[in-house]
C-alpha atoms as a PDB file:
ATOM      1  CA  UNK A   1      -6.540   1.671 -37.799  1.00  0.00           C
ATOM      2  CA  UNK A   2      -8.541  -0.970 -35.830  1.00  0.00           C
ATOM      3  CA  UNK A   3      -9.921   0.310 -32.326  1.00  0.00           C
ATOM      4  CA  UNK A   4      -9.076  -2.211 -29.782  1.00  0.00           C
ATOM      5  CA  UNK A   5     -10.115  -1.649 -26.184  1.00  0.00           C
ATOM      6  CA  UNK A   6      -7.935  -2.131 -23.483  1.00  0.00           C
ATOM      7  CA  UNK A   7      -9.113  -3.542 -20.041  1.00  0.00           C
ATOM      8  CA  UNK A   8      -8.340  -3.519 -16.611  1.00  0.00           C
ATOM      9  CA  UNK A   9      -6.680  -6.454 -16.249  1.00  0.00           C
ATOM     10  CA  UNK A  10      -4.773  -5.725 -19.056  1.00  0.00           C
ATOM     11  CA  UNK A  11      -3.093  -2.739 -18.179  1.00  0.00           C
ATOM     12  CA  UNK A  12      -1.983  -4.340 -14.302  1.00  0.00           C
ATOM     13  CA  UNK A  13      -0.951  -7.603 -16.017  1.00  0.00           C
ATOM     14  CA  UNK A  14       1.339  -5.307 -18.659  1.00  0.00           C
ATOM     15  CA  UNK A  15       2.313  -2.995 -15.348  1.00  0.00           C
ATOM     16  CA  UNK A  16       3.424  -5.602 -12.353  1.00  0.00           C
ATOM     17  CA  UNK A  17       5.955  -7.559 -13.888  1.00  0.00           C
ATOM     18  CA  UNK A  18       4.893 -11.109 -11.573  1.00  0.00           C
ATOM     19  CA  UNK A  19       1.282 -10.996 -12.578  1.00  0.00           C
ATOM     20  CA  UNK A  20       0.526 -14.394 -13.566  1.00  0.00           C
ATOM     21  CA  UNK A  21      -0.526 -12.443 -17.531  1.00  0.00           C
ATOM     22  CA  UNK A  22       2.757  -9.765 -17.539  1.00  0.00           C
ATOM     23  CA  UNK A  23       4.592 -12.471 -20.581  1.00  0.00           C
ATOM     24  CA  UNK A  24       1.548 -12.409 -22.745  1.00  0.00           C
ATOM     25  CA  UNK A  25       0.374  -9.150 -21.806  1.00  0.00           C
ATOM     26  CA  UNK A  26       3.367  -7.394 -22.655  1.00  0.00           C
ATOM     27  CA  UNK A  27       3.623  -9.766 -25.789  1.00  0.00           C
ATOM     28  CA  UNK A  28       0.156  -8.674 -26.822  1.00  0.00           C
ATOM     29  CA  UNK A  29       0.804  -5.323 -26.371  1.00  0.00           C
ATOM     30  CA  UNK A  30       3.628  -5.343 -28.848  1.00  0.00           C
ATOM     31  CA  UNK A  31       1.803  -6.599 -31.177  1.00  0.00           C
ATOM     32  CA  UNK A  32      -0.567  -4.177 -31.092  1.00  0.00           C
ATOM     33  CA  UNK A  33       1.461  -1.091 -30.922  1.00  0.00           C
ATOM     34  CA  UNK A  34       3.487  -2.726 -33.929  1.00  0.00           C
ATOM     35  CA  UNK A  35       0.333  -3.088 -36.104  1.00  0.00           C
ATOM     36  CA  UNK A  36      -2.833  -1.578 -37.005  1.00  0.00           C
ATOM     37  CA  UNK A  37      -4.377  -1.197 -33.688  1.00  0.00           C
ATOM     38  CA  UNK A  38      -5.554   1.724 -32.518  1.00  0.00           C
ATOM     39  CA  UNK A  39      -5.765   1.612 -28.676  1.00  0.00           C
ATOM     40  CA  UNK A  40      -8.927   2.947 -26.826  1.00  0.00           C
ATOM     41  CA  UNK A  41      -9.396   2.615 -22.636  1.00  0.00           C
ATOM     42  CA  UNK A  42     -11.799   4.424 -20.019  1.00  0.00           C
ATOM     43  CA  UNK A  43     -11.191   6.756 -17.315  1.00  0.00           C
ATOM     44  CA  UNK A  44     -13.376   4.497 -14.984  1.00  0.00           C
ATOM     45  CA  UNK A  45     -11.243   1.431 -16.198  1.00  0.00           C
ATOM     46  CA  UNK A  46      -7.827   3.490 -15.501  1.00  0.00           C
ATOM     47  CA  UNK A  47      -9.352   4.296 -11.691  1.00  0.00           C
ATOM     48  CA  UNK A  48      -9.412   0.306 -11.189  1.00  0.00           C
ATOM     49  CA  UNK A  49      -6.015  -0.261 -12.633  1.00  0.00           C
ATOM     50  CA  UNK A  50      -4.073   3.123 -10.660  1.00  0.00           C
ATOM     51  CA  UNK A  51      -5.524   1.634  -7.872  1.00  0.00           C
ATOM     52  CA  UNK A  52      -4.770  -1.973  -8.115  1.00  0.00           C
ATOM     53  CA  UNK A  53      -1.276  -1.027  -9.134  1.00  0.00           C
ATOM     54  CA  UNK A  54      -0.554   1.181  -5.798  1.00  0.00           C
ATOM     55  CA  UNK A  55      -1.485  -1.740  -3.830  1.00  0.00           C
ATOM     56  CA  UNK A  56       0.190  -4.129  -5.502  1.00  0.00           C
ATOM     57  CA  UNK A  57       3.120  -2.349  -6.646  1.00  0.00           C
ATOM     58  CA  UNK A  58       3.261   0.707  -4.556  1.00  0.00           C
ATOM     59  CA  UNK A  59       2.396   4.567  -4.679  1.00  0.00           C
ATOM     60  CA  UNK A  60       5.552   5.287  -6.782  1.00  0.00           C
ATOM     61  CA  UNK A  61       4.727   2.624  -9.834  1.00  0.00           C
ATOM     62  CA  UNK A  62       1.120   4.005  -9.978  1.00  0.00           C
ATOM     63  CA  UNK A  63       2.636   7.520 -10.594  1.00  0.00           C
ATOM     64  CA  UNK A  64       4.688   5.787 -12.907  1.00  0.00           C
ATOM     65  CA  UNK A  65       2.324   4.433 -15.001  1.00  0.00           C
ATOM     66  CA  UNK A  66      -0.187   7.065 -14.786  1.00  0.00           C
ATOM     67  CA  UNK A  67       2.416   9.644 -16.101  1.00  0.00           C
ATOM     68  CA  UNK A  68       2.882   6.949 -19.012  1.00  0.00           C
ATOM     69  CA  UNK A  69      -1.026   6.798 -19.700  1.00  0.00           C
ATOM     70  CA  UNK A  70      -1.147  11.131 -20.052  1.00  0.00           C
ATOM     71  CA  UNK A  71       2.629  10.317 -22.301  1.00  0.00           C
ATOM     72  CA  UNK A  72       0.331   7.627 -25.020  1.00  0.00           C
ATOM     73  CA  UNK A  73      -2.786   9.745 -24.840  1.00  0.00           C
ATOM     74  CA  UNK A  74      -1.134  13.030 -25.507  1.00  0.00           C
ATOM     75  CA  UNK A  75       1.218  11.096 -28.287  1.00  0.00           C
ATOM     76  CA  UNK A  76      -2.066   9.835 -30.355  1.00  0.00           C
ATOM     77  CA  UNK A  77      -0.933   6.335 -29.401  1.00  0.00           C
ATOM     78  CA  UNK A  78      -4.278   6.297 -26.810  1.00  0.00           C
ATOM     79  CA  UNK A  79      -7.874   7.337 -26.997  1.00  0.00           C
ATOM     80  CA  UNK A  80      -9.083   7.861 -23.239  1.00  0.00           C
ATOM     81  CA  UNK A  81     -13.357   7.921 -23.261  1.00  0.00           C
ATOM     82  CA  UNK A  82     -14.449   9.547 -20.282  1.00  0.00           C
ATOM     83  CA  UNK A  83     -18.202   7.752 -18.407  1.00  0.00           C
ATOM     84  CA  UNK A  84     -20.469  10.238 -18.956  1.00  0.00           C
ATOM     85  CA  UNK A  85     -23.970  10.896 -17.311  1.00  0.00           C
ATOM     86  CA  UNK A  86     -25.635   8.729 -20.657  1.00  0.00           C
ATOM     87  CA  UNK A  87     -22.515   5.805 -20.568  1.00  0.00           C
ATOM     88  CA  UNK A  88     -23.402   5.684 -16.871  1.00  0.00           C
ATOM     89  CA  UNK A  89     -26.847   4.704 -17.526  1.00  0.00           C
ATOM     90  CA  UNK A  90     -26.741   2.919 -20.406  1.00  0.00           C
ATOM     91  CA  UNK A  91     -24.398   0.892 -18.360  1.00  0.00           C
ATOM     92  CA  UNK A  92     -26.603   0.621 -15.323  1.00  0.00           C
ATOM     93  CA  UNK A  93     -28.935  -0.955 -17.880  1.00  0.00           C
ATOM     94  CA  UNK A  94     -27.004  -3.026 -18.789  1.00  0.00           C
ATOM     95  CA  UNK A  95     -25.872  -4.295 -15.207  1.00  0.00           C
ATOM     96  CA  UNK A  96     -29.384  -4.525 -13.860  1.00  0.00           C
ATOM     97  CA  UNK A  97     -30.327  -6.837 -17.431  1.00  0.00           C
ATOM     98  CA  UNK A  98     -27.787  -9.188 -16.889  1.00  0.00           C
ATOM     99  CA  UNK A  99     -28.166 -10.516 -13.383  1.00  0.00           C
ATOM    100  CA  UNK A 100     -27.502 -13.767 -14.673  1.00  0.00           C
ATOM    101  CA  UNK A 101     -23.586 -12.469 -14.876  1.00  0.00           C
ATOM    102  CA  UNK A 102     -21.103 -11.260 -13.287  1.00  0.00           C
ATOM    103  CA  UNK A 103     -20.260  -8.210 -14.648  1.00  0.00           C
ATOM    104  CA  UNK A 104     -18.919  -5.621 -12.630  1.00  0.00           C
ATOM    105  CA  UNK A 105     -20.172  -1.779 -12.925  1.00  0.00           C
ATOM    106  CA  UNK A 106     -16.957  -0.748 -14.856  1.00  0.00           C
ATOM    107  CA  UNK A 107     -17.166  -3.487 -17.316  1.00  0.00           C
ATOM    108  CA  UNK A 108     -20.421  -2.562 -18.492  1.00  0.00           C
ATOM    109  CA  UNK A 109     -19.308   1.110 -18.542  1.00  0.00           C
ATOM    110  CA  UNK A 110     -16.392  -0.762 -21.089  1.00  0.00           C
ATOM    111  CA  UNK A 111     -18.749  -2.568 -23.181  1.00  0.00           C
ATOM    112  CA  UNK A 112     -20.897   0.747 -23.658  1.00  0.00           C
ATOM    113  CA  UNK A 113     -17.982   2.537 -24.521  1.00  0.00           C
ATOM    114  CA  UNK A 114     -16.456  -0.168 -26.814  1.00  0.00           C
ATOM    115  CA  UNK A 115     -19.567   0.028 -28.583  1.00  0.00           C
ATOM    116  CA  UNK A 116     -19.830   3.689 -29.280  1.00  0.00           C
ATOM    117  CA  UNK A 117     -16.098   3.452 -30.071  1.00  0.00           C
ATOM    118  CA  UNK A 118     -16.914   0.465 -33.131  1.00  0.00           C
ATOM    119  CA  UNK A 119     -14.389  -1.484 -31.293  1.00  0.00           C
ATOM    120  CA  UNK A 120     -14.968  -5.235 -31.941  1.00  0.00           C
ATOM    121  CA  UNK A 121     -11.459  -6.438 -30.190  1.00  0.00           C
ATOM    122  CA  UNK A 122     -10.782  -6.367 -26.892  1.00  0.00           C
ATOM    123  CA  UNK A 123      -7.502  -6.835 -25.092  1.00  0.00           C
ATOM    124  CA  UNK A 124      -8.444  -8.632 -21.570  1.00  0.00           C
ATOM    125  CA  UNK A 125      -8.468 -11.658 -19.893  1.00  0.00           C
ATOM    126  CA  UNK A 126     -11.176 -12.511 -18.921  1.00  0.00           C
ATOM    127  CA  UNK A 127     -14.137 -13.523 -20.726  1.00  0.00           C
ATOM    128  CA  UNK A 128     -17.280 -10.898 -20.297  1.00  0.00           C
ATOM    129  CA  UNK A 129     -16.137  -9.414 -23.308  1.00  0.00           C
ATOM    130  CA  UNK A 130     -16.480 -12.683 -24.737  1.00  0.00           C
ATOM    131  CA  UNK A 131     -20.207 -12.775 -23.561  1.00  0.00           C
ATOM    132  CA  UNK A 132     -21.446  -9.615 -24.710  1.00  0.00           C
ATOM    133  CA  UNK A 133     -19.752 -10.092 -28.794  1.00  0.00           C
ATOM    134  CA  UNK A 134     -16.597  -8.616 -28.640  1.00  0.00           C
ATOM    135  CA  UNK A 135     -13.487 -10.926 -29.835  1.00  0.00           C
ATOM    136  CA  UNK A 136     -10.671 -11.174 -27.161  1.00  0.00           C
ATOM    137  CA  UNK A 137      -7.181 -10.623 -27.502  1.00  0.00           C
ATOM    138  CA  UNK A 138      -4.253 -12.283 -26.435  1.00  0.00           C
END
């Protein structure tokens, strides 16, 4: 199985059906789930998307999806890496080396955990994966 991680933007673009990403997102997804891909996300990057779901969806969808999340990750179909106190600071490192970006906190906390994970693919849509090595996916 190949680790991909999945990002933030990812997960709202697959959950609210008119984000501008919810066709390809949902299309990517498939794909995925239908081949070798192993799928690997954060608990820091799931904070960002429950959140950014309730207000763009409502209270109700976030539950939704949350209880959806626990559903993959207790199936085997999800590996959910929790920020611990090292991830935190290698990720702070990483943050305070590249002021010339615009990462935010949580994707360094990503690319730290990609890393540790092997992952090489990432499923996101925008492109500081892209920066720091990984491929992207769609």
């Amino acid at each position: 199985m190949i680790p991909v991680f999945v990002d933030t933007g990812s997960w709202i673009a697959m959950a609210v059906v008119r984000d501008q990403f919810h066709k390809q997102a949902a299309a990517c997804y498939r794909k995925l789930s239908e081949g070798k891909a192993f799928l690997v996300t954060s608990n820091y990057v799931l904070v960002e998307t429950y959140t950014r779901i309730r207000y763009d969806d409502g209270h109700a969808k976030a539950l939704k999806f949350h209880s959806l999340i626990q559903e993959a990750v207790k199936a085997g179909r999800l590996q959910l890496e929790w920020v611990t106190p090292t991830i935190h600071q290698e990720a702070w490192d990483i943050f305070e080396d590249y002021a010339d970006q615009v990462f935010s906190f949580v994707d360094c906390t990503s690319f730290v955990i990609a890393r540790h994970a092997g992952v090489k693919e990432v499923f996101a849509f925008d492109q500081h994966f892209n920066t720091m090595g990984f491929i992207l996916r769609p």
